[in-house]
N, C-alpha and C. Protein backbone atom coordinates (compact mmCIF):
# COMPACT_ATOMS: atom_id res chain seq x y z
N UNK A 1 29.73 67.79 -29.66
CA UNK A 1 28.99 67.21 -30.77
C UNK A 1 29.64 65.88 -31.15
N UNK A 2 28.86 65.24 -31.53
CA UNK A 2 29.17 63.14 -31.78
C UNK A 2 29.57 63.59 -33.21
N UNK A 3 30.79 63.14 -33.69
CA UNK A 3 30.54 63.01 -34.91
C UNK A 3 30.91 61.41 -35.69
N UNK A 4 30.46 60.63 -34.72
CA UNK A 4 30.60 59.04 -34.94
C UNK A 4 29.79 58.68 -36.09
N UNK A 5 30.61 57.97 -36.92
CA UNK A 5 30.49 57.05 -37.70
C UNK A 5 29.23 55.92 -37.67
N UNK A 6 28.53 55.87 -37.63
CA UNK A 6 27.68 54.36 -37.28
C UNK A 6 27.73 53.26 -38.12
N UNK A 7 28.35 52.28 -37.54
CA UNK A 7 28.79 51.05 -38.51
C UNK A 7 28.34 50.05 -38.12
N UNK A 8 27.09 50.17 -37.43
CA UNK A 8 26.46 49.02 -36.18
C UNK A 8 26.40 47.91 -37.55
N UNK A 9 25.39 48.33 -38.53
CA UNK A 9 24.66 47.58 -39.42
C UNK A 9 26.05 46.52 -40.29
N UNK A 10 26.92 47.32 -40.50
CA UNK A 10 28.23 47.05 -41.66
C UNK A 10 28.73 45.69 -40.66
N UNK A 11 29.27 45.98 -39.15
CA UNK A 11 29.52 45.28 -38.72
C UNK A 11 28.79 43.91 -38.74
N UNK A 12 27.42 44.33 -38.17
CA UNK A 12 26.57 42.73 -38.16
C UNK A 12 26.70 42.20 -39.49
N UNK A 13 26.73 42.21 -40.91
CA UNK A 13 26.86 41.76 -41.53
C UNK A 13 28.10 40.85 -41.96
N UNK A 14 29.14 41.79 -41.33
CA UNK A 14 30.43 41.50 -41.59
C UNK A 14 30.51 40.11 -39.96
N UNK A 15 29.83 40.39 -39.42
CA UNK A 15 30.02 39.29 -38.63
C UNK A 15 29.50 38.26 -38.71
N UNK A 16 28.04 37.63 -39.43
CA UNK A 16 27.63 37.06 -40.36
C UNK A 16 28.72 36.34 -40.82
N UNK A 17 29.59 36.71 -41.86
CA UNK A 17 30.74 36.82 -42.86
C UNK A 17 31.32 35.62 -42.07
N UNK A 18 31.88 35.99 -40.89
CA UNK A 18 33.09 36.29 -39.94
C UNK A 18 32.47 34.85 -39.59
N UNK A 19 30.99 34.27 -39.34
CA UNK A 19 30.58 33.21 -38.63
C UNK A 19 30.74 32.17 -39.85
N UNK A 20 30.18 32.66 -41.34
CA UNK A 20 30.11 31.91 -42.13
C UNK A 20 31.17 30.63 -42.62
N UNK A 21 32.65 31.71 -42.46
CA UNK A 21 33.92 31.09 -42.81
C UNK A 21 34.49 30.66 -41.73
N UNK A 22 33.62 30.39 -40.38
CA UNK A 22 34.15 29.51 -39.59
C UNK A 22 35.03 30.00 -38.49
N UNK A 23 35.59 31.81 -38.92
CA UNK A 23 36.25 32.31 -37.92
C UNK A 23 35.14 32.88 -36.50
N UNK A 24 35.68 33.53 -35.61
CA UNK A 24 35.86 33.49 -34.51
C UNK A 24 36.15 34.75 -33.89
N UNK A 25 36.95 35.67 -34.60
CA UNK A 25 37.33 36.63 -34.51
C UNK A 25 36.82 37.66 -35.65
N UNK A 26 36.84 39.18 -35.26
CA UNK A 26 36.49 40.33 -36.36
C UNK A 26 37.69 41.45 -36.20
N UNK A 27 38.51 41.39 -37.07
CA UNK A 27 39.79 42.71 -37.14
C UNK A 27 38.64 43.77 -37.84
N UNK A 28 38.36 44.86 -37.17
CA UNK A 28 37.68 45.99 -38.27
C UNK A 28 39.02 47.08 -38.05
N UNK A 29 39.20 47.46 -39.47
CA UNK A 29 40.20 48.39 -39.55
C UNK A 29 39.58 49.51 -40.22
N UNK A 30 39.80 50.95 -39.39
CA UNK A 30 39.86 52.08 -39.12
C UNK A 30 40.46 52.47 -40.36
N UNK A 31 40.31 53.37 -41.38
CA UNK A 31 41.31 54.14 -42.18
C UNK A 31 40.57 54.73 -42.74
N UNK A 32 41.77 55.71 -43.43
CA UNK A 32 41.24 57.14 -44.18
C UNK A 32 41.85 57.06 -45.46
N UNK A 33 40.99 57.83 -46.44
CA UNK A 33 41.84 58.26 -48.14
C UNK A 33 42.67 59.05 -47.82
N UNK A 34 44.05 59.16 -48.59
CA UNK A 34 44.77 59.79 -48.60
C UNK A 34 45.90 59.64 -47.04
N UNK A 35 45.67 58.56 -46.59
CA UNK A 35 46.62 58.25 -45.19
C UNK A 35 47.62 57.60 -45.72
N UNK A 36 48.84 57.93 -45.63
CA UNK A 36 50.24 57.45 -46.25
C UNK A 36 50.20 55.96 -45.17
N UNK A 37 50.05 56.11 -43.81
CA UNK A 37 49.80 54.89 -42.99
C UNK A 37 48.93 53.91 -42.97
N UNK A 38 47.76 54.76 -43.41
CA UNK A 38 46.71 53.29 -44.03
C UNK A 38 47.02 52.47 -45.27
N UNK A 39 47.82 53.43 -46.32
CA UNK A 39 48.42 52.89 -47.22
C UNK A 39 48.99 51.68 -47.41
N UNK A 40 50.21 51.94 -46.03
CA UNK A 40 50.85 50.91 -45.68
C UNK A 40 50.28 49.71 -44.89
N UNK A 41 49.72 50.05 -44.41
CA UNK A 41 48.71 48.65 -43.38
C UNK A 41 48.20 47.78 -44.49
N UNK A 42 47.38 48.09 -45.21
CA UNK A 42 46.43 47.84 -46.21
C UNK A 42 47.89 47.55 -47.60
N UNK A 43 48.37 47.56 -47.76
CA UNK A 43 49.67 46.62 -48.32
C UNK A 43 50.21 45.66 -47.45
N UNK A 44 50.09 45.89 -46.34
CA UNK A 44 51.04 44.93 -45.28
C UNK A 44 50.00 43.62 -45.15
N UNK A 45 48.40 44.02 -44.74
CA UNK A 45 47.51 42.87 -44.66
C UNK A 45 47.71 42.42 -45.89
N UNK A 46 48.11 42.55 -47.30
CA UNK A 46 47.57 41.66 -48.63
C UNK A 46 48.78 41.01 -49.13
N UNK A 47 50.26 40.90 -47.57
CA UNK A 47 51.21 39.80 -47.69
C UNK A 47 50.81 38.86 -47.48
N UNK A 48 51.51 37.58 -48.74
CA UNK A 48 50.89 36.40 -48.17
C UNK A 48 51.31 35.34 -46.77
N UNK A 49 52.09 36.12 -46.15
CA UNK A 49 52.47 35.89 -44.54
C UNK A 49 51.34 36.28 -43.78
N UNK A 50 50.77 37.32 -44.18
CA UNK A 50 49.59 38.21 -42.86
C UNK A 50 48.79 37.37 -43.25
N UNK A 51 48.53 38.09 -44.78
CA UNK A 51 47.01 36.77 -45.28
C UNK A 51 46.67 35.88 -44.52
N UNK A 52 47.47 34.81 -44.23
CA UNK A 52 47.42 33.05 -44.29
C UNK A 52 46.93 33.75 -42.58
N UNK A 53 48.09 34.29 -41.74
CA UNK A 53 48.03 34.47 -40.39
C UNK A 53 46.14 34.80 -40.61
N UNK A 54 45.73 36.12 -40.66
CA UNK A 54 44.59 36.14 -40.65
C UNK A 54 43.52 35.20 -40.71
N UNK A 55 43.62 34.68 -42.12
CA UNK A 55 42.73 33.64 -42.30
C UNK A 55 42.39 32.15 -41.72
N UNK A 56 43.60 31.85 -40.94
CA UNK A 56 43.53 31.13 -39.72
C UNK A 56 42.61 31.65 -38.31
N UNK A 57 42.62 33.18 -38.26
CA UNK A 57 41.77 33.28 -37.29
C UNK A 57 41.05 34.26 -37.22
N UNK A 58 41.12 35.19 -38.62
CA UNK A 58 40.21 36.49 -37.82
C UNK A 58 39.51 36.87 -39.51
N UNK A 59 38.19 37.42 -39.66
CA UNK A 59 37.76 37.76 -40.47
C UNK A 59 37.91 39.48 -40.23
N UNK A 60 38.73 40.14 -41.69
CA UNK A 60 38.80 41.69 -41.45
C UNK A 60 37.82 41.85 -42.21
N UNK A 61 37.40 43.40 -41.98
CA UNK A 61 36.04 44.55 -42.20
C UNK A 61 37.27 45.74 -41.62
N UNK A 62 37.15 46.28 -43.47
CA UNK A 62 37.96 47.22 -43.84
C UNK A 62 37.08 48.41 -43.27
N UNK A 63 36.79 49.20 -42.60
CA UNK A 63 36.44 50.44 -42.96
C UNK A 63 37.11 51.97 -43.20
N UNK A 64 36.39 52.53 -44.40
CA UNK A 64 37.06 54.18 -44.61
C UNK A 64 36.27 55.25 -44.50
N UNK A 65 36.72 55.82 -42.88
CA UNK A 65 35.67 57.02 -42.95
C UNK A 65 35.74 58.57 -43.79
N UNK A 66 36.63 58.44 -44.66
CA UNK A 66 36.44 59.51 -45.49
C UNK A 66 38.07 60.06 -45.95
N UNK A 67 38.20 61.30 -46.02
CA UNK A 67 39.26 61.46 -46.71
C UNK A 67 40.24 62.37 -45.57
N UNK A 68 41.17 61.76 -45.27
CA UNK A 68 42.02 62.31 -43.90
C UNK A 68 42.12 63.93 -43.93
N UNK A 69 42.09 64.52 -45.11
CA UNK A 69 41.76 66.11 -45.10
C UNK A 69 40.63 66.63 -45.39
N UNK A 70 39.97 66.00 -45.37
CA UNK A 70 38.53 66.48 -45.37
C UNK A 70 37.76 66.44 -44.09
N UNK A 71 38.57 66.60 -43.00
CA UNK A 71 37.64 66.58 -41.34
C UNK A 71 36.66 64.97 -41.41
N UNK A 72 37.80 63.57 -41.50
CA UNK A 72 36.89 62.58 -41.39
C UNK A 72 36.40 62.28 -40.22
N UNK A 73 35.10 61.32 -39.78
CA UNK A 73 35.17 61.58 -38.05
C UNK A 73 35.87 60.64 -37.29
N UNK A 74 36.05 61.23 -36.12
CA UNK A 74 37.35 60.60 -35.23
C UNK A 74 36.53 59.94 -34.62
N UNK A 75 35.61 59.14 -34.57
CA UNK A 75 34.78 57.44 -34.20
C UNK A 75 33.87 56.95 -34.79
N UNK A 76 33.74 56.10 -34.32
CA UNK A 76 32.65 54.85 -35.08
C UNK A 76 31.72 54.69 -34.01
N UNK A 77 30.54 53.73 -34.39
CA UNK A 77 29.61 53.73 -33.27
C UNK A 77 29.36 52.37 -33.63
N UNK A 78 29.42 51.55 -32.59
CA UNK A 78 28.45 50.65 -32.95
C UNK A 78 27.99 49.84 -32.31
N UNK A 79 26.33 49.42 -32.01
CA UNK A 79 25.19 49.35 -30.93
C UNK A 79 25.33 50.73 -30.40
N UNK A 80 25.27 50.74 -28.67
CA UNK A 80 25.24 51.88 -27.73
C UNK A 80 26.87 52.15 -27.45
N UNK A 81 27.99 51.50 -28.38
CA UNK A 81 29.65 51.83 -28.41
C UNK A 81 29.94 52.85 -29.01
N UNK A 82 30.44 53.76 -28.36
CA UNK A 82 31.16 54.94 -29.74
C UNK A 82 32.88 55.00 -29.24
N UNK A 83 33.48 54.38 -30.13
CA UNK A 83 35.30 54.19 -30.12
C UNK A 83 35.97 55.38 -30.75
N UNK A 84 36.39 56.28 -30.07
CA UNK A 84 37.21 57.35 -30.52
C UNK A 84 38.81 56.93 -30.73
N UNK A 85 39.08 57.22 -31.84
CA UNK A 85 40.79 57.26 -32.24
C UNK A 85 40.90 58.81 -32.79
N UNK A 86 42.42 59.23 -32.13
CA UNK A 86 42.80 60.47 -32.85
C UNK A 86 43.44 60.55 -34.00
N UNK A 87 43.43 59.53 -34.45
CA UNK A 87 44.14 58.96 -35.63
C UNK A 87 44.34 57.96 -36.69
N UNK A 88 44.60 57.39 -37.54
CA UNK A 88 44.42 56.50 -38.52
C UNK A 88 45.52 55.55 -39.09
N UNK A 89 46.24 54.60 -39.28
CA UNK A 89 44.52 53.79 -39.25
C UNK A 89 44.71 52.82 -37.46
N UNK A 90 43.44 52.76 -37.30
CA UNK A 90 43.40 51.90 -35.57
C UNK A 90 42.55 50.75 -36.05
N UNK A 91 43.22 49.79 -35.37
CA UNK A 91 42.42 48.34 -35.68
C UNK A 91 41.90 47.92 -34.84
N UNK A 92 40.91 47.35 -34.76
CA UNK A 92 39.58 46.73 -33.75
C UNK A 92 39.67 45.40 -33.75
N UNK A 93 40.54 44.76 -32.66
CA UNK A 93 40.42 42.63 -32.74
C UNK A 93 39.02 42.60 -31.47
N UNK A 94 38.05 41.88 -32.19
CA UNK A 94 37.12 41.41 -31.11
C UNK A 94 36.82 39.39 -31.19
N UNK A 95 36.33 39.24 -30.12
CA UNK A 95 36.12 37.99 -30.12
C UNK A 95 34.58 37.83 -30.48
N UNK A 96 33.93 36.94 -31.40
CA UNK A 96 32.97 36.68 -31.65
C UNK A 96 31.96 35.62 -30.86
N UNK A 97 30.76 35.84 -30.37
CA UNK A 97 30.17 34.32 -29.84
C UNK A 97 29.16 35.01 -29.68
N UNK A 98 27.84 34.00 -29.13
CA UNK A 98 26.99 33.83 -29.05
C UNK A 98 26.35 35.22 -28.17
N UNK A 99 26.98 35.58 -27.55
CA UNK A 99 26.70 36.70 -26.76
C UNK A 99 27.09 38.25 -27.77
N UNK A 100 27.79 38.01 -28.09
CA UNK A 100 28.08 39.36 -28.92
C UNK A 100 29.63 39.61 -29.36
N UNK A 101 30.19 40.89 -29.39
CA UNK A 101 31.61 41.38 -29.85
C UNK A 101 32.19 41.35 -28.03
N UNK A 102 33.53 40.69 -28.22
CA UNK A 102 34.00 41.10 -26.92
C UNK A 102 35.19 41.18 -27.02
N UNK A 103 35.96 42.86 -26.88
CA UNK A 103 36.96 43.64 -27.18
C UNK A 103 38.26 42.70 -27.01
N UNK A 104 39.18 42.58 -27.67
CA UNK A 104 40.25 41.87 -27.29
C UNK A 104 41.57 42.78 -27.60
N UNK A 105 41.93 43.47 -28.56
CA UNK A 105 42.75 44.34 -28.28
C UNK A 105 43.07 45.46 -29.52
N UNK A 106 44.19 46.15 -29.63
CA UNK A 106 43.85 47.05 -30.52
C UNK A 106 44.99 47.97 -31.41
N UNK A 107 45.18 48.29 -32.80
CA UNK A 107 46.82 48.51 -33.24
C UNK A 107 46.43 49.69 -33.73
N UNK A 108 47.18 50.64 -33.29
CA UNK A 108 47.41 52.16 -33.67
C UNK A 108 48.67 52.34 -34.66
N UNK A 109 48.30 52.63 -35.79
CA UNK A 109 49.09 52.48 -36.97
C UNK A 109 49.38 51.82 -37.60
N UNK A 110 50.09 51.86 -39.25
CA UNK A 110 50.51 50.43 -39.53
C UNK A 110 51.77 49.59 -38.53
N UNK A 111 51.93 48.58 -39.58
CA UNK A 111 52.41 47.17 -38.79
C UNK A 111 54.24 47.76 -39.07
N UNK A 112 55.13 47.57 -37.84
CA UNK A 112 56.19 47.74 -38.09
C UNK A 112 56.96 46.84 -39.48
N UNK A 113 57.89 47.48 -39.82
CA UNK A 113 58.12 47.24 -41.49
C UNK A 113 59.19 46.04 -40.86
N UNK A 114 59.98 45.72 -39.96
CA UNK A 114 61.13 44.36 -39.71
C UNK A 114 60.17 43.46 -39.38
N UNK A 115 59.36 43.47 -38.56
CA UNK A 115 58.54 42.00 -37.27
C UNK A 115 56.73 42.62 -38.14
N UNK A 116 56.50 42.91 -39.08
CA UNK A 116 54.98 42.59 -39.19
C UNK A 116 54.22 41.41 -38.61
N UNK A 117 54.62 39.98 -38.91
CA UNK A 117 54.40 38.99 -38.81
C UNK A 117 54.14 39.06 -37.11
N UNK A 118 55.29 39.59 -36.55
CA UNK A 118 55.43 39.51 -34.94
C UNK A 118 54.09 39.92 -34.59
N UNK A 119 53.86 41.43 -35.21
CA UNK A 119 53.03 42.43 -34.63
C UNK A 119 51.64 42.07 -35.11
N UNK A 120 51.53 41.41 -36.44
CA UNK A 120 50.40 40.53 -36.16
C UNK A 120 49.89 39.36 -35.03
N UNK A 121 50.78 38.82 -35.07
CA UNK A 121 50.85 37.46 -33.89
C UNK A 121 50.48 37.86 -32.30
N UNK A 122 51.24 39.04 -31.96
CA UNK A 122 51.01 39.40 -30.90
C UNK A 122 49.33 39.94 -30.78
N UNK A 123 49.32 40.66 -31.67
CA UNK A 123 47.34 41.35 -31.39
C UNK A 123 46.39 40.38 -31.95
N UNK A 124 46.73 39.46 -32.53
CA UNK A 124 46.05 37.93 -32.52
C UNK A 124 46.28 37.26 -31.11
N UNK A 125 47.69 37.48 -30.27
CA UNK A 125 47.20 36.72 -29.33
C UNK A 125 46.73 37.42 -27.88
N UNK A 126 46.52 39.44 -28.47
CA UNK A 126 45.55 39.89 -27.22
C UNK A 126 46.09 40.87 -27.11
N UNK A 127 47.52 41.45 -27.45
CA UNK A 127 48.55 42.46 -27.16
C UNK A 127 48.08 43.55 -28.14
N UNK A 128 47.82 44.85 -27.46
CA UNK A 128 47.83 45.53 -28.52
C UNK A 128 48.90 46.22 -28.51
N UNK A 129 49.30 47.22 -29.40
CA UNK A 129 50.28 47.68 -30.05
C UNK A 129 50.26 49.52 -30.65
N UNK A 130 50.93 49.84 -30.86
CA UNK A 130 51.33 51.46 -31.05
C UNK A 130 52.52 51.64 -32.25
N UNK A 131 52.39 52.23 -32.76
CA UNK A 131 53.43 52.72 -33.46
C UNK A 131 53.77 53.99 -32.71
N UNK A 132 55.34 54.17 -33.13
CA UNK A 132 55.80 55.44 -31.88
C UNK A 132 55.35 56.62 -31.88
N UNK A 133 55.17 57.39 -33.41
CA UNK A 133 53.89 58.42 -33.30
C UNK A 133 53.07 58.46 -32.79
N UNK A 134 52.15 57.11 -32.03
CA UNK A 134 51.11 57.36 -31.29
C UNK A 134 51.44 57.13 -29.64
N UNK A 135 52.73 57.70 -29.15
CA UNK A 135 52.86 57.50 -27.79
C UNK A 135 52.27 58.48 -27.17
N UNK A 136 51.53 58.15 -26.30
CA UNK A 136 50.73 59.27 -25.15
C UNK A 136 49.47 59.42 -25.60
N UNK A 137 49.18 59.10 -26.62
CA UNK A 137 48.16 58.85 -27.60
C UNK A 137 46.64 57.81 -26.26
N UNK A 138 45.53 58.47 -26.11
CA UNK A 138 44.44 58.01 -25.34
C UNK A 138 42.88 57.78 -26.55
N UNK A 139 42.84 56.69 -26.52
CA UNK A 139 41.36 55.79 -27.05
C UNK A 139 40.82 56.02 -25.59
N UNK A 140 39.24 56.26 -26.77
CA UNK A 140 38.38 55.61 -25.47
C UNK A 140 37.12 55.02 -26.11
N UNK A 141 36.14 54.15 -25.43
CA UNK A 141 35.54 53.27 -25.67
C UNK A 141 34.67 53.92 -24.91
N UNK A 142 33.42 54.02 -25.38
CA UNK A 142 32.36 55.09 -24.43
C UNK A 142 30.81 54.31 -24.47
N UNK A 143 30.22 54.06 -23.98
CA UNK A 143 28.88 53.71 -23.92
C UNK A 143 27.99 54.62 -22.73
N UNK A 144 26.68 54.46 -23.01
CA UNK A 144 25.94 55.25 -22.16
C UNK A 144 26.33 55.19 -20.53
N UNK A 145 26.60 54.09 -20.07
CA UNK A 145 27.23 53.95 -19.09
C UNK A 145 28.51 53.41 -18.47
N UNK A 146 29.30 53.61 -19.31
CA UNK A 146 30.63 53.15 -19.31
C UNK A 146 31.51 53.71 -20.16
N UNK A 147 32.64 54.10 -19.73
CA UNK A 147 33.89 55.09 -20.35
C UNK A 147 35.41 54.07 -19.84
N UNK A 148 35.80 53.44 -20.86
CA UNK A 148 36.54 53.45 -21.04
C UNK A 148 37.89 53.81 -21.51
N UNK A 149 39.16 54.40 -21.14
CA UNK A 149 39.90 54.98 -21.88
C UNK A 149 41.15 54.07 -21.99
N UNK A 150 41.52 53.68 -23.23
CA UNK A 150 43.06 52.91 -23.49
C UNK A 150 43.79 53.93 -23.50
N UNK A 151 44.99 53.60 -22.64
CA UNK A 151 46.32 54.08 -22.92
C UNK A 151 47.32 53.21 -22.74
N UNK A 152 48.51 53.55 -22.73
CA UNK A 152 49.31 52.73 -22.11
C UNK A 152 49.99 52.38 -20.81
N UNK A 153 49.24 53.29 -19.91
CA UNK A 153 49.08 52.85 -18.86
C UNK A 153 48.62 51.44 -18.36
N UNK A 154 47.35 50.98 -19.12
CA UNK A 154 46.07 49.80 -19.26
C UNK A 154 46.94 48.81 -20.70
N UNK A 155 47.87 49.27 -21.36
CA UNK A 155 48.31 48.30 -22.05
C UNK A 155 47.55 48.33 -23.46
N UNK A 156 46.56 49.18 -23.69
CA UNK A 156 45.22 49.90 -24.42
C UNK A 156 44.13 48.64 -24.59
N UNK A 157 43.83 48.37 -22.98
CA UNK A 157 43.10 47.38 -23.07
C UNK A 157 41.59 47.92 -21.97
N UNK A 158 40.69 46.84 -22.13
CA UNK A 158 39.95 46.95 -20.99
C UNK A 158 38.81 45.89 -21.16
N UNK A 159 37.77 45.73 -20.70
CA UNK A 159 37.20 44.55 -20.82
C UNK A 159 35.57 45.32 -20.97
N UNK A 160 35.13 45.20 -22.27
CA UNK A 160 33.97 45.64 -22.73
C UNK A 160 33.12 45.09 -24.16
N UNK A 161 32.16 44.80 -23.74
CA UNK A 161 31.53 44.36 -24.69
C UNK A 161 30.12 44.81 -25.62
N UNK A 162 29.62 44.47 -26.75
CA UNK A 162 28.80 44.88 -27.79
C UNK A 162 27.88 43.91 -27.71
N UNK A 163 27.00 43.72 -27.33
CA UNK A 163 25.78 42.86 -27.24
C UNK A 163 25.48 42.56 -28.38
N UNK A 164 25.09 41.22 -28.79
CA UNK A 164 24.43 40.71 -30.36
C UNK A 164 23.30 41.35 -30.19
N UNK A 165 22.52 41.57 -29.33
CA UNK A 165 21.35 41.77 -29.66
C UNK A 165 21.54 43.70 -30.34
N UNK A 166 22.05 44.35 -29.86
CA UNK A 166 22.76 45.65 -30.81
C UNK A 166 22.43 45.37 -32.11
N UNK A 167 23.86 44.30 -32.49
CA UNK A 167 23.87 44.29 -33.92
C UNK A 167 23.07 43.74 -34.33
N UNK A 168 22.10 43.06 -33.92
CA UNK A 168 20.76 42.52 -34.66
C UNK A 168 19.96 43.26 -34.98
N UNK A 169 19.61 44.42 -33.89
CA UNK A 169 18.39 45.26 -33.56
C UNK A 169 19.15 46.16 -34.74
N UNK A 170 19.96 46.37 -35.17
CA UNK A 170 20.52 47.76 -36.35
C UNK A 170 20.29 46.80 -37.47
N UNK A 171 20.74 45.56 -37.90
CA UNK A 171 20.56 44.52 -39.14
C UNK A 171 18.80 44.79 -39.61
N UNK A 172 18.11 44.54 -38.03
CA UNK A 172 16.52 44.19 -38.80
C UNK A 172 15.79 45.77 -38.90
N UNK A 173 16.43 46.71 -38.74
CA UNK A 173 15.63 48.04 -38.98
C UNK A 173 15.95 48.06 -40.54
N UNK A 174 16.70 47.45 -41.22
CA UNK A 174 17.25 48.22 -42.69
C UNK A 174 15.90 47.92 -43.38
């Protein structure tokens, strides 16, 4: 049973957003109520070190799928994408253009508490990242015809993309 999230619509808007202010990039972050780790992420983005970093290149779209003890669901969907994480919070860097969302890389947990700045810099420039609780830890990126799975084998990468026309076709049904 799917129990994905659908955020097709949230996204296109937020990418809108993302075009308006000139960025380029979309961080959507993954989190739950009551996550002691989303806690921390979501304090760590509202330093004014991350801030500035961000706002140089990436427009974030917070999302919260519910309350970490309350069975929240473990993906999101969006177009014909459904992104499974076993855990919270996971961050989504995509590249924005004319063609659509195109995956660039991805952070499982908050931001280490010495090098934040680092660990921003690095998944701004493509690297994604883990906190050590999530070692062995497998994402996958699933579409009707395509399965992708990050680990760290792949570096938790792979090369997949979200068609604009997706997030359009979910924008003009509302």
């Amino acid at each position: 049973m799917d129990d994905a999230l659908d955020v097709t619509t949230t996204l296109a808007e937020n990418v809108r957003r993302a075009r308006s202010y000139g960025r380029s990039r979309l961080m959507v972050v993954v989190s739950a109520d009551n996550c002691p780790g989303c806690e921390q992420l979501a304090e760590q983005l509202g330093q004014p070190p991350l801030r500035q970093l961000l706002l140089e290149s990436a427009y974030v779209c917070r999302l919260k799928v519910g309350d970490l003890y309350a069975n929240p669901p473990s993906s999101i969907r969006i177009g014909s994408w459904t992104l499974r994480s076993p855990g919270f919070p996971t961050s989504w860097l995509w590249d924005i253009d004319d063609d659509g969302l195109h995956f660039v890389a991805l952070a499982l947990g908050p931001l280490s508490h010495h090098e934040p700045e680092d660990d921003i810099s690095r998944l701004l420039a493509g690297t994604s990242y883990r906190v050590p609780e999530a070692a062995g830890i497998t994402i996958r990126a699933t579409s009707p015809d395509q399965d992708h799975p990050l680990d760290e084998s792949n570096g938790y990468w792979a090369r997949f993309s979200v068609p604009l026309e997706q997030l359009e076709d979910s924008s003009s049904q509302q």
